[in-house]
N, C-alpha and C. Protein backbone atom coordinates (compact mmCIF):
# COMPACT_ATOMS: atom_id res chain seq x y z
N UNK A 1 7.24 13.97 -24.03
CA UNK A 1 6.67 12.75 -23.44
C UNK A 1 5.35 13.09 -22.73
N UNK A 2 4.45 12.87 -23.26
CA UNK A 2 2.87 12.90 -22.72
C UNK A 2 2.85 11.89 -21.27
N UNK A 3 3.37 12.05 -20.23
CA UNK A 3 3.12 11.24 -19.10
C UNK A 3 1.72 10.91 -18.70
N UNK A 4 0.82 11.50 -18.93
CA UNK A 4 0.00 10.97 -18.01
C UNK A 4 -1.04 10.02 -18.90
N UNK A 5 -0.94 10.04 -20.63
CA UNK A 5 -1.59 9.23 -21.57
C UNK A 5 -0.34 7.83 -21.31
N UNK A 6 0.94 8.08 -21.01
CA UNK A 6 1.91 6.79 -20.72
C UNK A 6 1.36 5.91 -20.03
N UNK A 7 1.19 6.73 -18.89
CA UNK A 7 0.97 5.90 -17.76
C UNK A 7 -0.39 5.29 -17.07
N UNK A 8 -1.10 5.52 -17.95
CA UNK A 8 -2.79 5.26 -17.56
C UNK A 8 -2.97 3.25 -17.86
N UNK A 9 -2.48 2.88 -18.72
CA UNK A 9 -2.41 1.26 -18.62
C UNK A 9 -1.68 0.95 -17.62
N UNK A 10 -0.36 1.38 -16.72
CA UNK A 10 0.00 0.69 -15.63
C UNK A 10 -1.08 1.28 -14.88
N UNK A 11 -1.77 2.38 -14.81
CA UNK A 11 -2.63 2.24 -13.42
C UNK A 11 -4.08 1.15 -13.72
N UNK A 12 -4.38 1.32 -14.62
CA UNK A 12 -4.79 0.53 -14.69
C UNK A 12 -4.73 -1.17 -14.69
N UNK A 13 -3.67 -1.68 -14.69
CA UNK A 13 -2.90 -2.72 -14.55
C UNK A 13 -2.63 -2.76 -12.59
N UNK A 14 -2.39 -1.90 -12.06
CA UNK A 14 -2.27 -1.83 -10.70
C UNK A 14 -3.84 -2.11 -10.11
N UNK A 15 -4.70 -1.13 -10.70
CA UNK A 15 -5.96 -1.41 -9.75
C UNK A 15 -6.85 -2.42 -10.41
N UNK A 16 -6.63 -3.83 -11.36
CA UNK A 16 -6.67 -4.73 -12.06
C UNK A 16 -6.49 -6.02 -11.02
N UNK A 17 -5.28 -5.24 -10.18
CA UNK A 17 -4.62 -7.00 -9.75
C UNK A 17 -5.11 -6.20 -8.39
N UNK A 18 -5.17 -5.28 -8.04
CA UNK A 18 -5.48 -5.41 -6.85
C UNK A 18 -7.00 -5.72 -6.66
N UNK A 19 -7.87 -5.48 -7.20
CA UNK A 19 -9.23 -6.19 -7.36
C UNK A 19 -9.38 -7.66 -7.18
N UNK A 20 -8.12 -8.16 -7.92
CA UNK A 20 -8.26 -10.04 -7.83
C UNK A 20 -7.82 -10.14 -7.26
N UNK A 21 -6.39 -9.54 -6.58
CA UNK A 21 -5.28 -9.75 -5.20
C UNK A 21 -6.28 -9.88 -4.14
N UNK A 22 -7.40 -8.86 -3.92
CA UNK A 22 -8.17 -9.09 -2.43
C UNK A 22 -9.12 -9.71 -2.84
N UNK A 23 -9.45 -10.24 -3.72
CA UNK A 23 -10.82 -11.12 -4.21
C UNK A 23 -10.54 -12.39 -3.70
N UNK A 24 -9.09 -13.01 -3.54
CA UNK A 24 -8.65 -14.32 -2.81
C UNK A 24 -8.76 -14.00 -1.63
N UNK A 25 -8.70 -12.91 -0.93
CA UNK A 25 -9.21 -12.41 0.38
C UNK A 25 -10.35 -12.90 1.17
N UNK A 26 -11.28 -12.13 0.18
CA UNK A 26 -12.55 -12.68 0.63
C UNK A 26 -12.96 -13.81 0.22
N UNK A 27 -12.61 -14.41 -0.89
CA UNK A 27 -13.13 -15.84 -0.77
C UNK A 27 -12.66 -16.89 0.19
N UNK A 28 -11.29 -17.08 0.72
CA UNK A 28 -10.41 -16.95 2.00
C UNK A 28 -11.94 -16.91 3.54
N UNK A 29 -12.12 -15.39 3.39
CA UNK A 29 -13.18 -14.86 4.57
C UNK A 29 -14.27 -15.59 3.92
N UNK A 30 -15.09 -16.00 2.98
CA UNK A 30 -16.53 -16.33 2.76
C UNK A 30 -16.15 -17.70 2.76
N UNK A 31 -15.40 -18.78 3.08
CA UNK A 31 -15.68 -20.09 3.43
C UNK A 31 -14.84 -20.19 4.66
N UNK A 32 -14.41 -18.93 5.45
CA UNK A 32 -14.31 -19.21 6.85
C UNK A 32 -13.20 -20.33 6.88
N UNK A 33 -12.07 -19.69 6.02
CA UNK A 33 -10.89 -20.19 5.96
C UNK A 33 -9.14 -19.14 6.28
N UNK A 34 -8.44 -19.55 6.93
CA UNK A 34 -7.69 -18.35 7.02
C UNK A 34 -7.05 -17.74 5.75
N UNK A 35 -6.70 -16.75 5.27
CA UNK A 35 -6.28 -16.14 4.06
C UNK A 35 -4.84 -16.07 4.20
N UNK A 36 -4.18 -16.62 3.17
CA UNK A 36 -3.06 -16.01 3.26
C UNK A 36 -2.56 -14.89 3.03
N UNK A 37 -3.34 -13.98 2.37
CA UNK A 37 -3.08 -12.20 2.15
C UNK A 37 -4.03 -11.50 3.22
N UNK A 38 -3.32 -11.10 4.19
CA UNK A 38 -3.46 -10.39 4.99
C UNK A 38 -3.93 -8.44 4.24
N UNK A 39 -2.86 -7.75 3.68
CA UNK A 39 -3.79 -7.16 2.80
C UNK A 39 -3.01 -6.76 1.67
N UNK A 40 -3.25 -5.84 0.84
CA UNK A 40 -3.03 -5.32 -0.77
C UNK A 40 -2.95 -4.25 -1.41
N UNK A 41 -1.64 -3.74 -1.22
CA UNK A 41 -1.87 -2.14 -1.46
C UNK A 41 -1.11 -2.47 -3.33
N UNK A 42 -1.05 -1.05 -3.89
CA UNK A 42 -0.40 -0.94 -4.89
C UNK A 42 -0.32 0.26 -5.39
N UNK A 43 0.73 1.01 -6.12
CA UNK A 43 0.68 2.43 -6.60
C UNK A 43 1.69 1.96 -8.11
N UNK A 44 1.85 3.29 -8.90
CA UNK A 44 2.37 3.38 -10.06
C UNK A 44 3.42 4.58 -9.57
N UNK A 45 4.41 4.36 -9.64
CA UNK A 45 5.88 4.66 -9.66
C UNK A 45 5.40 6.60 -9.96
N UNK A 46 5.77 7.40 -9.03
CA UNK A 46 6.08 8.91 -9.67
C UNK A 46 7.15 9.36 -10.75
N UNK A 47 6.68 9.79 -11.68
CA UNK A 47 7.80 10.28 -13.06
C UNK A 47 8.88 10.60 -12.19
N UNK A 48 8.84 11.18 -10.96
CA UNK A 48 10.28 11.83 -10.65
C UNK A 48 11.12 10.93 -10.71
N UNK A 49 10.16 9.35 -9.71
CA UNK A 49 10.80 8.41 -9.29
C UNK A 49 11.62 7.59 -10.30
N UNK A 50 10.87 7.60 -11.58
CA UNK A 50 11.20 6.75 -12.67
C UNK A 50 12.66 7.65 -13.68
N UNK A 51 12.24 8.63 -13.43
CA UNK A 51 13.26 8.90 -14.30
C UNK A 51 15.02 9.17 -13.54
N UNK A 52 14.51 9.28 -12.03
CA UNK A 52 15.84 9.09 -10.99
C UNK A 52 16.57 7.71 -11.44
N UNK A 53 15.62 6.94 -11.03
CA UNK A 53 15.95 5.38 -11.49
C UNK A 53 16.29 4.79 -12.73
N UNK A 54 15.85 5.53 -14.57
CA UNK A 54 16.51 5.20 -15.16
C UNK A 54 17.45 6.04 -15.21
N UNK A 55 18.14 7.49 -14.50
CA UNK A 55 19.64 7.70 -14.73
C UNK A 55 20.50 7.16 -13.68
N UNK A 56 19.90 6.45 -13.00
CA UNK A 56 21.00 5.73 -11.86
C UNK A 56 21.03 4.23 -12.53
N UNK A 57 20.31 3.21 -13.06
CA UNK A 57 20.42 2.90 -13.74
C UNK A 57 21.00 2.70 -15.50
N UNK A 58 21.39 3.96 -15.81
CA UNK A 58 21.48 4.01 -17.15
C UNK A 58 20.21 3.63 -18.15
N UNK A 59 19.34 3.34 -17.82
CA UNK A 59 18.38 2.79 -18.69
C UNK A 59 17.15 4.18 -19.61
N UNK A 60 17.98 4.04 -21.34
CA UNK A 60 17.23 5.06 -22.20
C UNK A 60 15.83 4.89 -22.64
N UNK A 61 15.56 6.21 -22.84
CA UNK A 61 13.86 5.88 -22.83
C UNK A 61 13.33 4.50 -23.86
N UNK A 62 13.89 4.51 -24.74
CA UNK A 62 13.14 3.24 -25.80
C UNK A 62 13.54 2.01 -25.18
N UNK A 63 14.05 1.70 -23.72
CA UNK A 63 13.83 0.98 -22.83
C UNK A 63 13.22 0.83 -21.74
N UNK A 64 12.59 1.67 -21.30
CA UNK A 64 12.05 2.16 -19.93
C UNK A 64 10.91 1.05 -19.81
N UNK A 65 10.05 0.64 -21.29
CA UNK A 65 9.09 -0.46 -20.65
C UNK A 65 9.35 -1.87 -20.73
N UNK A 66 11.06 -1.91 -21.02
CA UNK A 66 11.16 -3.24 -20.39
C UNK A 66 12.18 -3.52 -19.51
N UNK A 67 13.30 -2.51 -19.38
CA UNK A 67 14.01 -2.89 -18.55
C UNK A 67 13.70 -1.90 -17.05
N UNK A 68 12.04 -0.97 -16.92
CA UNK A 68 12.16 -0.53 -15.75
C UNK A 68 10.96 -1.51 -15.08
N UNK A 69 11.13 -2.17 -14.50
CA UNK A 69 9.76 -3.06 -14.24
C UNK A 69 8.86 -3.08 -13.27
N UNK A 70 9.40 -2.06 -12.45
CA UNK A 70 8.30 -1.76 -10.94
C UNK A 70 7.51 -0.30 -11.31
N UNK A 71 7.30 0.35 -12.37
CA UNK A 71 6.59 1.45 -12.80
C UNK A 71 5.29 0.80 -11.97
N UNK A 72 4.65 0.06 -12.66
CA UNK A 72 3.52 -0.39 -11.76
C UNK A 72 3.57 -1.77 -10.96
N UNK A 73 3.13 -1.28 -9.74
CA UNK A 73 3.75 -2.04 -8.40
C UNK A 73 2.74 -2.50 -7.73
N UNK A 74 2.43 -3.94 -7.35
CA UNK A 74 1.29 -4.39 -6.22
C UNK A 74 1.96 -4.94 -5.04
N UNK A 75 1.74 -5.26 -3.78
CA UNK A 75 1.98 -5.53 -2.21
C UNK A 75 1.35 -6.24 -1.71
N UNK A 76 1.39 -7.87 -1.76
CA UNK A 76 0.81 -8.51 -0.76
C UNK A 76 1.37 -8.70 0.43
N UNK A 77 0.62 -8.16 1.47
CA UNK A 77 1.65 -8.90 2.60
C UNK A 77 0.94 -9.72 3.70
N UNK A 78 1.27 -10.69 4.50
CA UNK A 78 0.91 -11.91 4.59
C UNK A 78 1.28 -11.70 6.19
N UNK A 79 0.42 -12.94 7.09
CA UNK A 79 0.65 -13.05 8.56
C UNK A 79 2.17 -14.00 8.69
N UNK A 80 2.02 -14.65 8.02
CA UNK A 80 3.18 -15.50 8.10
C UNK A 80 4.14 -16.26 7.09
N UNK A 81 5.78 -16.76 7.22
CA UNK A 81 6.31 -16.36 5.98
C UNK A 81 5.85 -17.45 5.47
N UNK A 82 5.13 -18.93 5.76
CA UNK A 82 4.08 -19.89 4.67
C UNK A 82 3.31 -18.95 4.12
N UNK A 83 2.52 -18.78 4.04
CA UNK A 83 2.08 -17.65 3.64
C UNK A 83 2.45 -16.89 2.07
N UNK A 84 3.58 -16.95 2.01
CA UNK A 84 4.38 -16.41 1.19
C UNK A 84 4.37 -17.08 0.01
N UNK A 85 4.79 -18.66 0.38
CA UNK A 85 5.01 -19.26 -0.32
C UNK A 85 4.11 -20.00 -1.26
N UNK A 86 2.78 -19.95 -0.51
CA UNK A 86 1.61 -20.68 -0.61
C UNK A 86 0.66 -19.47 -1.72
N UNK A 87 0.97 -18.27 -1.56
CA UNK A 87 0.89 -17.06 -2.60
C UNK A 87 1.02 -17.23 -3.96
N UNK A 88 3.08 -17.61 -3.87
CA UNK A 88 3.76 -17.08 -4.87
C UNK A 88 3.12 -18.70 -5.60
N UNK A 89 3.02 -19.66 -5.35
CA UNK A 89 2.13 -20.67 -5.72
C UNK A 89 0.72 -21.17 -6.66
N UNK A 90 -0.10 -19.99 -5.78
CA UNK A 90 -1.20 -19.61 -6.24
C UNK A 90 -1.23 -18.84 -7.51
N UNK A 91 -0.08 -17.84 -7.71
CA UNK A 91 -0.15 -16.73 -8.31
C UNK A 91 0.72 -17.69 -9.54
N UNK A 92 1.33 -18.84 -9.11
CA UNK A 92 2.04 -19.77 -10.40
C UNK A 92 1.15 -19.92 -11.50
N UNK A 93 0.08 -20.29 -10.54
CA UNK A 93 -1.40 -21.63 -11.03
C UNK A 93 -2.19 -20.12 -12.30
N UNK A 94 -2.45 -19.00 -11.91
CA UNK A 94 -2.95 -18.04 -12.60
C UNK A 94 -2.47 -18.05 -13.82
N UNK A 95 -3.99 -17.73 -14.86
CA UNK A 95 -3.99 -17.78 -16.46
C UNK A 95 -4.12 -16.25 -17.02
N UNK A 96 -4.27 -15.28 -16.09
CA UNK A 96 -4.71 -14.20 -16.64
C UNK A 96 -3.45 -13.26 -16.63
N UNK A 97 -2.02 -14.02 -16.19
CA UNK A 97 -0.42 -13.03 -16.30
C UNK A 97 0.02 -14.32 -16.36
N UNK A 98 1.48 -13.67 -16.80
CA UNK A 98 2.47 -14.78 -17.16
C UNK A 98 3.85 -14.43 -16.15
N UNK A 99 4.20 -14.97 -14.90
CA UNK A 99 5.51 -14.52 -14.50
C UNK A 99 6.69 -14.67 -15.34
N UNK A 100 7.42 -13.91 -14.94
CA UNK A 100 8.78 -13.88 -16.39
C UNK A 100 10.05 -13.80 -15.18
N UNK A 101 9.94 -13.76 -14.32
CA UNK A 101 10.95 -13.95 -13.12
C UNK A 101 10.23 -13.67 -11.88
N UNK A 102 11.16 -14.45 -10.96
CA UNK A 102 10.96 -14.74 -9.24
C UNK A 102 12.55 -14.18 -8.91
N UNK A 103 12.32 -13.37 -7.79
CA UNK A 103 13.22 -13.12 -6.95
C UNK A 103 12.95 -13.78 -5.77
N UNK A 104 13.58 -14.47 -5.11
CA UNK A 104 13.74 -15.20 -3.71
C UNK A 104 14.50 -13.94 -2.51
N UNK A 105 13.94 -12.90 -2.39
CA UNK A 105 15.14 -12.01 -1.28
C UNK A 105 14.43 -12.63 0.38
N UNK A 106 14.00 -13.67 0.72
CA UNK A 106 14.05 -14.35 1.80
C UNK A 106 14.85 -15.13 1.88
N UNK A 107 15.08 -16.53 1.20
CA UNK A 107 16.21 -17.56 1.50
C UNK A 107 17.17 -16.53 1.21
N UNK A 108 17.34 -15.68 -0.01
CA UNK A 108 18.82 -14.41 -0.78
C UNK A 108 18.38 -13.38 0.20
N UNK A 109 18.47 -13.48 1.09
CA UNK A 109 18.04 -11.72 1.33
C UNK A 109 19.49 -10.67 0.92
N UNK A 110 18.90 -9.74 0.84
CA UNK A 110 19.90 -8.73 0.23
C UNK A 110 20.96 -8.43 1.38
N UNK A 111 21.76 -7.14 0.72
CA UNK A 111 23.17 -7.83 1.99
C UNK A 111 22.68 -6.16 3.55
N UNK A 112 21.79 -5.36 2.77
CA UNK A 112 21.17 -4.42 3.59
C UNK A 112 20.51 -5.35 4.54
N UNK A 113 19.65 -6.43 4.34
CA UNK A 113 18.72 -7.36 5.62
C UNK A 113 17.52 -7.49 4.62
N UNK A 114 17.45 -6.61 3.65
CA UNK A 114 16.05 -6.84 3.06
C UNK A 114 15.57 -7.97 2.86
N UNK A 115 14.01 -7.91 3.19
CA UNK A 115 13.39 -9.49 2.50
C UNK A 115 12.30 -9.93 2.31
N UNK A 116 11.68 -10.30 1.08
CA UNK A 116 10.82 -10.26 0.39
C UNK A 116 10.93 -11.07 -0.62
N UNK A 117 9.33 -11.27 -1.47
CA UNK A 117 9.63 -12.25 -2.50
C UNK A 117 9.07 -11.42 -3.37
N UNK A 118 9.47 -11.46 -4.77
CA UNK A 118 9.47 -10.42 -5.88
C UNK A 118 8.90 -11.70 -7.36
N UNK A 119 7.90 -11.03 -7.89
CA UNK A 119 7.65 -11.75 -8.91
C UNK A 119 7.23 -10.78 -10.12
N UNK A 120 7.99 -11.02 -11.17
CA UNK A 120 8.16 -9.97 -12.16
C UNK A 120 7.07 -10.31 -13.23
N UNK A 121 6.01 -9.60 -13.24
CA UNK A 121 4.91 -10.57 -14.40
C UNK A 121 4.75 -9.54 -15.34
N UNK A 122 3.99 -10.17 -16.59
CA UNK A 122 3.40 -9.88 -17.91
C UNK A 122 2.26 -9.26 -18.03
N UNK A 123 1.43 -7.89 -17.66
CA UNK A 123 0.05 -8.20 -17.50
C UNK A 123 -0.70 -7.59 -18.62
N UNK A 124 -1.98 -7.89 -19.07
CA UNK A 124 -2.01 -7.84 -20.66
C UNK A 124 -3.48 -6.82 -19.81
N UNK A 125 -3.47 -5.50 -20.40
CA UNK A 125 -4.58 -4.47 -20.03
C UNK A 125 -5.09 -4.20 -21.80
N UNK A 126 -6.58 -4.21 -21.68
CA UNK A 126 -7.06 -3.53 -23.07
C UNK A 126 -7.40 -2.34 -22.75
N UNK A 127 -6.64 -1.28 -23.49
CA UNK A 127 -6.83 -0.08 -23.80
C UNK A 127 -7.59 0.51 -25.25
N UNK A 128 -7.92 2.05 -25.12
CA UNK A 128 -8.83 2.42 -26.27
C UNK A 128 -8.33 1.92 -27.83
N UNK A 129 -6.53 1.74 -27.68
CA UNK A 129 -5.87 1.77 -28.43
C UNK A 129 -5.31 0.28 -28.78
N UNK A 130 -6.25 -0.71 -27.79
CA UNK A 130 -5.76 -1.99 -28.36
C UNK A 130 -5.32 -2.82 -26.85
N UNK A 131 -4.58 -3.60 -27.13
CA UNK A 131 -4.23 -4.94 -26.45
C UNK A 131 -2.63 -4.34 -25.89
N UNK A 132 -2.14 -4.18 -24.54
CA UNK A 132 -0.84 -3.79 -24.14
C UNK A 132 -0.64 -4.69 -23.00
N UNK A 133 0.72 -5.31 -23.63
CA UNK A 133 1.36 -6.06 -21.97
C UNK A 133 2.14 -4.83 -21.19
N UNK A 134 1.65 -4.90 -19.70
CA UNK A 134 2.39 -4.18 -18.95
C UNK A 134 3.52 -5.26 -18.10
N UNK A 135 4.59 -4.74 -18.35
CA UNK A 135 5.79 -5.17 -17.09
C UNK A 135 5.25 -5.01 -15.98
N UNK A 136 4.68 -5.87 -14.48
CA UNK A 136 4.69 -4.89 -13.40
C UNK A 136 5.27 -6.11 -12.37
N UNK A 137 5.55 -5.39 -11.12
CA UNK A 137 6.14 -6.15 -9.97
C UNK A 137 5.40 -6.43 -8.82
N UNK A 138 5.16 -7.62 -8.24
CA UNK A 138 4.08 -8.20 -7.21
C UNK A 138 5.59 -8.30 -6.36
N UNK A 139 5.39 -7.61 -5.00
CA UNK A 139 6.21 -8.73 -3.46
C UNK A 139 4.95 -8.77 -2.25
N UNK A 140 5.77 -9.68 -2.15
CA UNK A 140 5.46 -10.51 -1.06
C UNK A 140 5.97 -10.54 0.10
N UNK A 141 5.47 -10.16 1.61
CA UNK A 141 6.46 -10.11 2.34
C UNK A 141 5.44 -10.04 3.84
N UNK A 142 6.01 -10.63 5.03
CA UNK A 142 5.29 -10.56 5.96
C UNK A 142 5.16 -9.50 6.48
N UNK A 143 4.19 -9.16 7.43
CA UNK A 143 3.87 -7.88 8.25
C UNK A 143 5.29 -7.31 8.74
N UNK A 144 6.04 -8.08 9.68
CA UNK A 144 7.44 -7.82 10.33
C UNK A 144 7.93 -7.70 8.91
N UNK A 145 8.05 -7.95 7.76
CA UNK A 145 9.30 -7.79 6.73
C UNK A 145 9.11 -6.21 6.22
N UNK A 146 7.53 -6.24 5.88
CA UNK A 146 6.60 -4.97 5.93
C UNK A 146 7.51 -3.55 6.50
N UNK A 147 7.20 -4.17 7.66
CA UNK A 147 7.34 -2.56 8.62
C UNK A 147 8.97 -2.45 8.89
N UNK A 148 9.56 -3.43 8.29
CA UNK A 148 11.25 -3.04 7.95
C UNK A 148 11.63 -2.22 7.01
N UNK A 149 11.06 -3.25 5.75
CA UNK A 149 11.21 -2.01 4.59
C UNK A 149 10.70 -0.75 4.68
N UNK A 150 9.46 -0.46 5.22
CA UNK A 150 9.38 1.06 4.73
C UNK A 150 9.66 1.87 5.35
N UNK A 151 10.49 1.67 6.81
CA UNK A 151 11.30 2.31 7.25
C UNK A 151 12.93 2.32 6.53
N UNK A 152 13.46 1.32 6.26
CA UNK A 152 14.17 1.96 5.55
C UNK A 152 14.22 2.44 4.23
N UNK A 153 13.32 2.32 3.97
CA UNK A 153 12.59 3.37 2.32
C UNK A 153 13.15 5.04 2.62
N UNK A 154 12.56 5.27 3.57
CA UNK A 154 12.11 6.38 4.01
C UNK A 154 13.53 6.41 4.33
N UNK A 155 15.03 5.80 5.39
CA UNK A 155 15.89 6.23 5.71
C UNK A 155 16.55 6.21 4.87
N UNK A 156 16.85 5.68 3.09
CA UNK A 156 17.39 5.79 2.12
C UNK A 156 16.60 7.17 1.11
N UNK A 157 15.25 7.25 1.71
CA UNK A 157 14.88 8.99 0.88
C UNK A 157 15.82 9.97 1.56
N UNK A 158 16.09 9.74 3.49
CA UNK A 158 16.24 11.10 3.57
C UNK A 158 17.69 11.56 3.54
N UNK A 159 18.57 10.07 3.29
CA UNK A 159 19.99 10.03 3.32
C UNK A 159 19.91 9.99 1.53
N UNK A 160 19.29 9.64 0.82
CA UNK A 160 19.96 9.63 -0.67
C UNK A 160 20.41 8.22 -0.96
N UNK A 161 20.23 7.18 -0.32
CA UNK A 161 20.83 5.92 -1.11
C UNK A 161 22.02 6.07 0.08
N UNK A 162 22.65 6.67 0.51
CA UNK A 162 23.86 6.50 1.24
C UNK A 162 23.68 6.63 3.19
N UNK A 163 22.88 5.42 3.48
CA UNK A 163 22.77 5.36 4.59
C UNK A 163 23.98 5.51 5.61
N UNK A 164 23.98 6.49 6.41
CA UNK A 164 25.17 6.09 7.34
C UNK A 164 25.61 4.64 7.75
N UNK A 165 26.76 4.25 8.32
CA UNK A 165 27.27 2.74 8.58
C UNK A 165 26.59 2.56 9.88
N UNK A 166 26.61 3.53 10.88
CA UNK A 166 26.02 2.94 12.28
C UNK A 166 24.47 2.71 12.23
N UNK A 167 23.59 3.46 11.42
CA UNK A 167 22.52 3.16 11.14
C UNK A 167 22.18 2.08 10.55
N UNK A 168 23.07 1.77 9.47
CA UNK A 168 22.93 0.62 8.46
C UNK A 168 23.14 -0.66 9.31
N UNK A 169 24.18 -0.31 10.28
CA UNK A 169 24.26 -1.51 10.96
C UNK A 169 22.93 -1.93 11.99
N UNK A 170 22.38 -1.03 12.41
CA UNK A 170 21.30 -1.01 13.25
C UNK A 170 20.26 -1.55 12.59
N UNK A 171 19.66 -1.13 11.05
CA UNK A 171 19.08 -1.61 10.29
C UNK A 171 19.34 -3.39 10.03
N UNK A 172 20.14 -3.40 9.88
CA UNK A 172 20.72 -4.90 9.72
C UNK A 172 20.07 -5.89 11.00
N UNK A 173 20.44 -5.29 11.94
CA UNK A 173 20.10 -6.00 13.37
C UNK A 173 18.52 -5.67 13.55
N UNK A 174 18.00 -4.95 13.44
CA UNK A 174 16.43 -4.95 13.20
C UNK A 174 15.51 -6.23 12.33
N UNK A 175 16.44 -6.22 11.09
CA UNK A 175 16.11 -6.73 9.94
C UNK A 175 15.80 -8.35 10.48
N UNK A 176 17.38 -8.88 11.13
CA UNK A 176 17.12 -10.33 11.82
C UNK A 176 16.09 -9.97 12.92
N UNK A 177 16.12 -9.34 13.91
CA UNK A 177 15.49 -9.26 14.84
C UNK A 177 13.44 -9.29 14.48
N UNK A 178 13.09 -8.65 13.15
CA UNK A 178 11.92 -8.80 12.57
C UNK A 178 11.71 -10.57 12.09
N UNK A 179 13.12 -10.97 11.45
CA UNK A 179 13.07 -12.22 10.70
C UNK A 179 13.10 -13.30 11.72
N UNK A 180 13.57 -12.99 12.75
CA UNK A 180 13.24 -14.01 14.38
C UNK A 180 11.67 -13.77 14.61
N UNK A 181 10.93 -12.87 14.85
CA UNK A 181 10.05 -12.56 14.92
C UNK A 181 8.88 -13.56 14.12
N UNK A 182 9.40 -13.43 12.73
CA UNK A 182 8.35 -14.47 11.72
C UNK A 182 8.88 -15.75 12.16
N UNK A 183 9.71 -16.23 12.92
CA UNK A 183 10.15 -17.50 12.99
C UNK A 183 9.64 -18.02 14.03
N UNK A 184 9.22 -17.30 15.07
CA UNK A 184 8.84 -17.71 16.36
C UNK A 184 7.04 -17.68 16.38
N UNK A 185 6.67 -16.44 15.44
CA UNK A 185 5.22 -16.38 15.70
C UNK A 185 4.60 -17.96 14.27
N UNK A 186 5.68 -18.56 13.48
CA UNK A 186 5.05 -19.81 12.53
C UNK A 186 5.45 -21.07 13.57
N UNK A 187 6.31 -21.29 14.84
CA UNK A 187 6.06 -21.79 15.52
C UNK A 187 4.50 -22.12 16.34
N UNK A 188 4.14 -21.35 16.58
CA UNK A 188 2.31 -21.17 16.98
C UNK A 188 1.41 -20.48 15.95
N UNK A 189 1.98 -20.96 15.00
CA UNK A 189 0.80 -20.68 13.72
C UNK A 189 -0.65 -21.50 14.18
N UNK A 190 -0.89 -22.55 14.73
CA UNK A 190 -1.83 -23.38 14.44
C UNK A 190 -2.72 -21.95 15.46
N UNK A 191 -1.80 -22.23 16.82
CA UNK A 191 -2.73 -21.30 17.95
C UNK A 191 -3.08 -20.18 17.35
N UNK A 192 -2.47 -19.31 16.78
CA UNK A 192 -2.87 -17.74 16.63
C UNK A 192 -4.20 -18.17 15.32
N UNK A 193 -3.98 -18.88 14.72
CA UNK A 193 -5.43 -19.10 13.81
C UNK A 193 -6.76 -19.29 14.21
N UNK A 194 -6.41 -20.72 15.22
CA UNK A 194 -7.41 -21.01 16.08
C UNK A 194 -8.40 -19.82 16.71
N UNK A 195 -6.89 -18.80 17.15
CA UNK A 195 -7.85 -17.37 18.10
C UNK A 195 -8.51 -16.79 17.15
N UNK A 196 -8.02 -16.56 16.29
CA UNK A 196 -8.44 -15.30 15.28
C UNK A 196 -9.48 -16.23 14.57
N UNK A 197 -10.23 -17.30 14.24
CA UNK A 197 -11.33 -17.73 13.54
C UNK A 197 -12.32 -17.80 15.26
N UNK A 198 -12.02 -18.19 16.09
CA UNK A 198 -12.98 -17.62 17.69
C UNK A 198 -13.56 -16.67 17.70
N UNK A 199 -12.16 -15.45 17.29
CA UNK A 199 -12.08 -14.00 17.75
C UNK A 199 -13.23 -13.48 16.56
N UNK A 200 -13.01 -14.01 15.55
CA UNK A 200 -13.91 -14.13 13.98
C UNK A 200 -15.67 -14.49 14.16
N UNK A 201 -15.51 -15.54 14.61
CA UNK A 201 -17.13 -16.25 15.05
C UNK A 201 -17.81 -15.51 15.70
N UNK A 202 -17.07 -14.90 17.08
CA UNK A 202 -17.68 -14.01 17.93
C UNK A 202 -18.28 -12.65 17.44
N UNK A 203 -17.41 -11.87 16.92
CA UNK A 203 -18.02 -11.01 16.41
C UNK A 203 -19.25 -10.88 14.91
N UNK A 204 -19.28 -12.23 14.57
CA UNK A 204 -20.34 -12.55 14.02
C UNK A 204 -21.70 -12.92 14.47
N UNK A 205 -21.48 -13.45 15.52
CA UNK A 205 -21.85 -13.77 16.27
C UNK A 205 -22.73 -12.70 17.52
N UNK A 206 -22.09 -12.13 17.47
CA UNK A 206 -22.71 -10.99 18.75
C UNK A 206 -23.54 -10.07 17.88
């Protein structure tokens, strides 16, 4: 398996959408409107990672490009959970991918606390070798949903998938305690905008 001739259309497919992912950014910032993508990361899955995942999965190689679908991965994450929704929306209305599934893990959140919105798209990259749809995975998720998950990313790397129960439970109570958090700061959504286009002017301004 030649990995790194494999995998050059998902990176390319990753730094594709992230170009247009923050391009709604700034057009957002150049009519001095608030954005709903706060910002936009994205990477392509490590072989180690992929091939852990199709033997915990079961999934054989003459499947890997359709039933592994986060090989190449983008990250919007957003000030608030409208925000989210007003995204996964935007990203409906788009002609240049085709979504092929939505995961809802906000209203579903998972039974760990996780939560996020997951949209499984089609993305069509031209390579030397022609025309290739890539599988890849867009979420969505607020700052507080953000800085949940990748802490427990990291506490499922260093445990193996088998988080202790008192931790897990702690995790759990974090998880609401972040999801109160987005609930209270879209209560004063109007105010915190208001500051931050002030806070915006000014330093244009000065």
């Amino acid at each position: 398996m030649d990995w790194e001739s494999f995998l050059i259309p998902y990176e390319q497919c990753v730094e594709e959408l992230k170009v247009k992912l923050r391009g709604i950014r700034k057009q957002f910032a150049k009519e001095k409107n608030h954005s709903p993508i706060e910002f936009v990361t994205g990477r392509v899955k490590p072989i180690t990672s992929i091939l852990e995942k199709m033997r915990r999965k079961d999934i054989p190689m003459d499947k890997m490009e359709t039933d592994l679908q986060d090989i190449a991965g983008v990250r919007i994450v957003c000030q608030f959970v409208d925000d989210i929704f007003d995204i996964v929306q935007r990203l409906r209305n788009r002609k240049d991918f085709k979504i092929i599934e939505e995961r809802d893990y906000i209203k579903n959140k998972k039974e760990s606390g996780y939560r996020s919105y997951h949209l499984i798209i089609s993305y069509p990259v031209e390579t030397i070798h022609g025309y290739k749809e890539i599988i890849a995975e867009i979420q969505i998720r607020t700052l507080a949903m953000n800085f949940w998950a990748i802490n427990e990313h990291s506490l499922n790397y260093k445990y193996e998938g088998q988080i202790p129960i008192k931790i897990s439970e702690r995790l759990k109570r974090a998880a609401e305690a972040a999801f109160k958090l987005d609930e209270e700061m879209a209560k004063i959504k109007d105010e915190i905008q208001e500051a931050q286009r002030v806070f915006h002017s000014y330093k244009q301004n000065k």
